[in-house]
C-alpha atoms as a PDB file:
ATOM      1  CA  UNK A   1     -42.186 -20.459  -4.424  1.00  0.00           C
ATOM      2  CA  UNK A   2     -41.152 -23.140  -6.732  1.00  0.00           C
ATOM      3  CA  UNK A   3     -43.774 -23.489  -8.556  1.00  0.00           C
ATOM      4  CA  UNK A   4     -43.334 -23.524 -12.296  1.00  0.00           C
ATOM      5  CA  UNK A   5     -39.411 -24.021 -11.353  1.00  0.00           C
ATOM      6  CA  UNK A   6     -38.253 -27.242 -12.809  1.00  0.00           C
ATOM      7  CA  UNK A   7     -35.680 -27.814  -9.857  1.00  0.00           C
ATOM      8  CA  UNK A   8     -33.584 -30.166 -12.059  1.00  0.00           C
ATOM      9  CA  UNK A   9     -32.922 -27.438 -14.287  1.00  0.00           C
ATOM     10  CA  UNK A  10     -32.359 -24.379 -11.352  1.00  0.00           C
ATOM     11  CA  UNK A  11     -29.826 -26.857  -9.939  1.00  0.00           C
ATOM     12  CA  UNK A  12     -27.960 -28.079 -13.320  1.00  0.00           C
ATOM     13  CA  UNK A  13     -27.218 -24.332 -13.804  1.00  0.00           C
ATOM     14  CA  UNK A  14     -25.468 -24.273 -10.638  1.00  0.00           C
ATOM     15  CA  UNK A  15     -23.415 -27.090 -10.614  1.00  0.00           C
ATOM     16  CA  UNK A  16     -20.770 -27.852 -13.264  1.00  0.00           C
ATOM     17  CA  UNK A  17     -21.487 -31.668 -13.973  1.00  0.00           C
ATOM     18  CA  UNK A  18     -18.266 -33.610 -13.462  1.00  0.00           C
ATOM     19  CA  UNK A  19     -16.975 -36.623 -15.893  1.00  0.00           C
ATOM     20  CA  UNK A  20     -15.457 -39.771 -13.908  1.00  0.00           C
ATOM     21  CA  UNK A  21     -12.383 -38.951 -16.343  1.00  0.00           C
ATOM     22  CA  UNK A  22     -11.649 -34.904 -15.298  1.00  0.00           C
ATOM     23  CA  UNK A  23     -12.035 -35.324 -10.994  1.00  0.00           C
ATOM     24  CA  UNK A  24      -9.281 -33.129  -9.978  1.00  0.00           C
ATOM     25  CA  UNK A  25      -7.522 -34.837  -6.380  1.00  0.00           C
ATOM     26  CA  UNK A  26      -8.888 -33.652  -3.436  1.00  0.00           C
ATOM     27  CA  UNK A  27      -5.571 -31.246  -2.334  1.00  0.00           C
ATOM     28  CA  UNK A  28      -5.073 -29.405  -5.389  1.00  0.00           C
ATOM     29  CA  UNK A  29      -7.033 -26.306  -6.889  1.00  0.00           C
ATOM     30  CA  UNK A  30      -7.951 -26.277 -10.540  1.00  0.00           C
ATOM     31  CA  UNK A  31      -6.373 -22.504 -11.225  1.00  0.00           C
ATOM     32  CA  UNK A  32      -3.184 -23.340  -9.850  1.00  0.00           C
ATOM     33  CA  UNK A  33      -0.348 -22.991 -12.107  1.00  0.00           C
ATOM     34  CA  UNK A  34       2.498 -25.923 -11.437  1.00  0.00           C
ATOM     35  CA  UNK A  35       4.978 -22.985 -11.845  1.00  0.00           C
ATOM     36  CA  UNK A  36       5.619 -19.385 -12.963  1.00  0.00           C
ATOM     37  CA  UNK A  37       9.276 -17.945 -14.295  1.00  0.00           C
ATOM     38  CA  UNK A  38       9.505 -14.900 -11.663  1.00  0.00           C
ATOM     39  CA  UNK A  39       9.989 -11.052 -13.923  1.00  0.00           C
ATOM     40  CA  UNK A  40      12.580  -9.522 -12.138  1.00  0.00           C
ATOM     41  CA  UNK A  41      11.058  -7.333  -9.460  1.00  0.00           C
ATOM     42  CA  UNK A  42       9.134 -10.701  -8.629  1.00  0.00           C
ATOM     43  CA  UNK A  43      13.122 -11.827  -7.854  1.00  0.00           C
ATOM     44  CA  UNK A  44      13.813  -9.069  -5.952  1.00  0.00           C
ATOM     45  CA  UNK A  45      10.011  -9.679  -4.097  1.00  0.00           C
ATOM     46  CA  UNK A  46      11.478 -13.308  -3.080  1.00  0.00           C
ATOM     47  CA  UNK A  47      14.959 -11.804  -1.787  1.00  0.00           C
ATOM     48  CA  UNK A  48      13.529  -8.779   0.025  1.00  0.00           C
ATOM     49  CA  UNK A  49      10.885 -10.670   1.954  1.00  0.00           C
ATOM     50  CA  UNK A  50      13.703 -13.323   2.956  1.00  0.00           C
ATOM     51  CA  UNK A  51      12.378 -16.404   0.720  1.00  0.00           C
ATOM     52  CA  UNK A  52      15.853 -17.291  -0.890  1.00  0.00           C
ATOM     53  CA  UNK A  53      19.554 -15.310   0.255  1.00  0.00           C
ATOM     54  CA  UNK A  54      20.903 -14.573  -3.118  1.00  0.00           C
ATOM     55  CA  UNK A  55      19.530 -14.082  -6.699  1.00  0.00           C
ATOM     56  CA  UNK A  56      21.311 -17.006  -7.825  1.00  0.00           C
ATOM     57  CA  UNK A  57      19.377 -19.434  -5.204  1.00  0.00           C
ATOM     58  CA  UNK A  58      16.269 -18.329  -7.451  1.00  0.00           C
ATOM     59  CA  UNK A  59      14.923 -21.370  -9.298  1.00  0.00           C
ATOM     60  CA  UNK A  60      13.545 -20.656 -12.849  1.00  0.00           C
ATOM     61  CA  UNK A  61      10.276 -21.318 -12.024  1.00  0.00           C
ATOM     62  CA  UNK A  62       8.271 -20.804  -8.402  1.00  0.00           C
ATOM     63  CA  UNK A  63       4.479 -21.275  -7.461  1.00  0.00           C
ATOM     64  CA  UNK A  64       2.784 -18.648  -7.219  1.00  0.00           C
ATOM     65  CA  UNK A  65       1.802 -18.830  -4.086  1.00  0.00           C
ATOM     66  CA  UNK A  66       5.821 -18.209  -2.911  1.00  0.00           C
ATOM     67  CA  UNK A  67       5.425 -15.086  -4.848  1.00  0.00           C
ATOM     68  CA  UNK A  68       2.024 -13.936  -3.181  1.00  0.00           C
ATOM     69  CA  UNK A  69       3.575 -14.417   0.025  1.00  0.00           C
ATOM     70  CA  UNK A  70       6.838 -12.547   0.010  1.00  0.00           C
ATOM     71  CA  UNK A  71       4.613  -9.766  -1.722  1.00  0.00           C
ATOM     72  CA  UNK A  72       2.153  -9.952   1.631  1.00  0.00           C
ATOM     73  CA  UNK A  73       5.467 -10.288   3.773  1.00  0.00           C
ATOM     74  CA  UNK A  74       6.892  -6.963   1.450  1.00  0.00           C
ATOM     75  CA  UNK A  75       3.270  -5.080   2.184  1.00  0.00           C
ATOM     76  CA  UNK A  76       3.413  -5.562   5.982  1.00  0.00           C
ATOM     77  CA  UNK A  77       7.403  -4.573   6.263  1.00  0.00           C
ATOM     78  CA  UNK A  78       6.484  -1.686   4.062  1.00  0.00           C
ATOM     79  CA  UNK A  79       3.658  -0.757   6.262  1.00  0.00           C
ATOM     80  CA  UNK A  80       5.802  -1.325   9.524  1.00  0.00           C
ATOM     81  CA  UNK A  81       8.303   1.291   8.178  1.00  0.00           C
ATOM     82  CA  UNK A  82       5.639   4.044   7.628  1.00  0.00           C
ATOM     83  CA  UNK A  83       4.246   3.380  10.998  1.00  0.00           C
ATOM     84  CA  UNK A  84       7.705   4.390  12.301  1.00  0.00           C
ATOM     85  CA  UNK A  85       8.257   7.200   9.926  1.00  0.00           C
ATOM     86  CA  UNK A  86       5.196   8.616  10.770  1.00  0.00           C
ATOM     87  CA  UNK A  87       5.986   8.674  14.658  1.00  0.00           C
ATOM     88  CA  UNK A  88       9.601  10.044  14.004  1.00  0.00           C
ATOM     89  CA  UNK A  89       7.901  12.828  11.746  1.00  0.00           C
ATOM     90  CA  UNK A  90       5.316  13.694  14.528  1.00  0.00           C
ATOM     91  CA  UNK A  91       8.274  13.499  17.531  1.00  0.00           C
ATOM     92  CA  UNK A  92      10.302  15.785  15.177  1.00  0.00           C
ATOM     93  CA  UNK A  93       7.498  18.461  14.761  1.00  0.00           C
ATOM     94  CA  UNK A  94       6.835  18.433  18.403  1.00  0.00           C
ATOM     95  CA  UNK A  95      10.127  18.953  19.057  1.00  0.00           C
ATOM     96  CA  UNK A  96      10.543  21.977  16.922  1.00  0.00           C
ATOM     97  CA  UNK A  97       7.088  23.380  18.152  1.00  0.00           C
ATOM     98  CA  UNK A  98       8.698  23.185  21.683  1.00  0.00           C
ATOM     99  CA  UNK A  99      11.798  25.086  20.197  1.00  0.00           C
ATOM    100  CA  UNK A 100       9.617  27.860  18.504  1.00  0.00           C
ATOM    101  CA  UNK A 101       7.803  27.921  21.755  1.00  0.00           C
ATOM    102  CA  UNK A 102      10.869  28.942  23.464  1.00  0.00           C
ATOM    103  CA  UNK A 103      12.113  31.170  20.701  1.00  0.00           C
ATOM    104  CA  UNK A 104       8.365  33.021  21.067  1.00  0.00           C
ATOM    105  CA  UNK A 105       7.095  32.456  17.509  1.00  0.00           C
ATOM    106  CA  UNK A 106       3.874  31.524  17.002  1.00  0.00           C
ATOM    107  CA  UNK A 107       1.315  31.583  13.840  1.00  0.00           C
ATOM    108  CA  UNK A 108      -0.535  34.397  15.505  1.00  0.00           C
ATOM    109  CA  UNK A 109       2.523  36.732  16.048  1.00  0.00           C
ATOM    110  CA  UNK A 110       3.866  35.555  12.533  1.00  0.00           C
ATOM    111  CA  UNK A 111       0.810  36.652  10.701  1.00  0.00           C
ATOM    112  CA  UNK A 112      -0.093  39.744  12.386  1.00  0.00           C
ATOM    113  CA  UNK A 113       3.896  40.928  11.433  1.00  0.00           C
ATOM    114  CA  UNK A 114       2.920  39.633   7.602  1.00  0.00           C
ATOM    115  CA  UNK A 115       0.151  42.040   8.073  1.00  0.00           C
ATOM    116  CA  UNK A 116       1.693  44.826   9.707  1.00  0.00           C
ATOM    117  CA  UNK A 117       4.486  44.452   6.396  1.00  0.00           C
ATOM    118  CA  UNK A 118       1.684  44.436   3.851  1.00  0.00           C
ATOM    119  CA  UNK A 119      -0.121  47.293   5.193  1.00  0.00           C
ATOM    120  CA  UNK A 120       3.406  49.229   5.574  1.00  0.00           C
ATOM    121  CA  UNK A 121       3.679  48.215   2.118  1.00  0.00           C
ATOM    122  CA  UNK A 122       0.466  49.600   0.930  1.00  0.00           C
ATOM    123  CA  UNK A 123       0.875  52.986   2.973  1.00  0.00           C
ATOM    124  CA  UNK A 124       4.376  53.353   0.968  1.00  0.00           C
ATOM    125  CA  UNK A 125       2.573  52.753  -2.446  1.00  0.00           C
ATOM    126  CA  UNK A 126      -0.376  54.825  -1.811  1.00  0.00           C
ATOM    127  CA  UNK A 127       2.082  57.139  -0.464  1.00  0.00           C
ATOM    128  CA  UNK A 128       4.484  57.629  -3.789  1.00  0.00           C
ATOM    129  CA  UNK A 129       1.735  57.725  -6.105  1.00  0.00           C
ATOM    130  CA  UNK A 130       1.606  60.838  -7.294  1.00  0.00           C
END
């Protein structure tokens, strides 16, 4: 299978070779940004998802990390809220099926009087046509 590989070459292609000089410490990542001046929806991320209590308590810059986070915590809060507005909206149509129920409507019966109107309609048309 590896014949005719050169393995030292395969594997230098891989791996980024590392000076002495650039080894990043162990806890940090090498894409993260030390901070990041927050647009103004990115403010009003941070307050909404309960990071800081006023606008003013803002510093100029926050990791971006803070900013992913209260945009996860927005994203689940926003998802909680349709979850709840979609079982209000189904409660709300059963309720007014029960009350057209009662009042004896149906599709059916409001179709076939649709149809009974059109053909009435037609009859009338044909009808006057001289």
């Amino acid at each position: 299978m590896t014949r005719g590989v050169d393995l030292k070459i395969s594997r230098r292609l891989c791996i980024k070779p590392q000076e002495e000089g650039q080894l990043q410490p162990r806890g940090r990542s090498p894409l993260k940004v030390p901070g990041h001046k927050p647009t103004d929806w990115e403010k009003r991320f941070l307050l909404w998802a309960g990071n800081y209590k006023k606008p003013e308590d803002i510093p100029e810059t926050v990791s971006i990390e803070t900013i992913r986070a209260a945009k996860t915590t927005l994203r689940v809060k926003f998802s909680y809220v349709m979850i709840a507005l979609t079982i209000l909206g189904c409660i709300a149509m059963v309720i007014k099926g029960k009350q057209a129920v009662k009042r004896h409507e149906s599709l059916t019966s409001i179709n076939l009087e649709k149809k009974a109107q059109w053909r009435e309609e037609a009859m009338q048309s044909t009808s006057t046509k001289p």
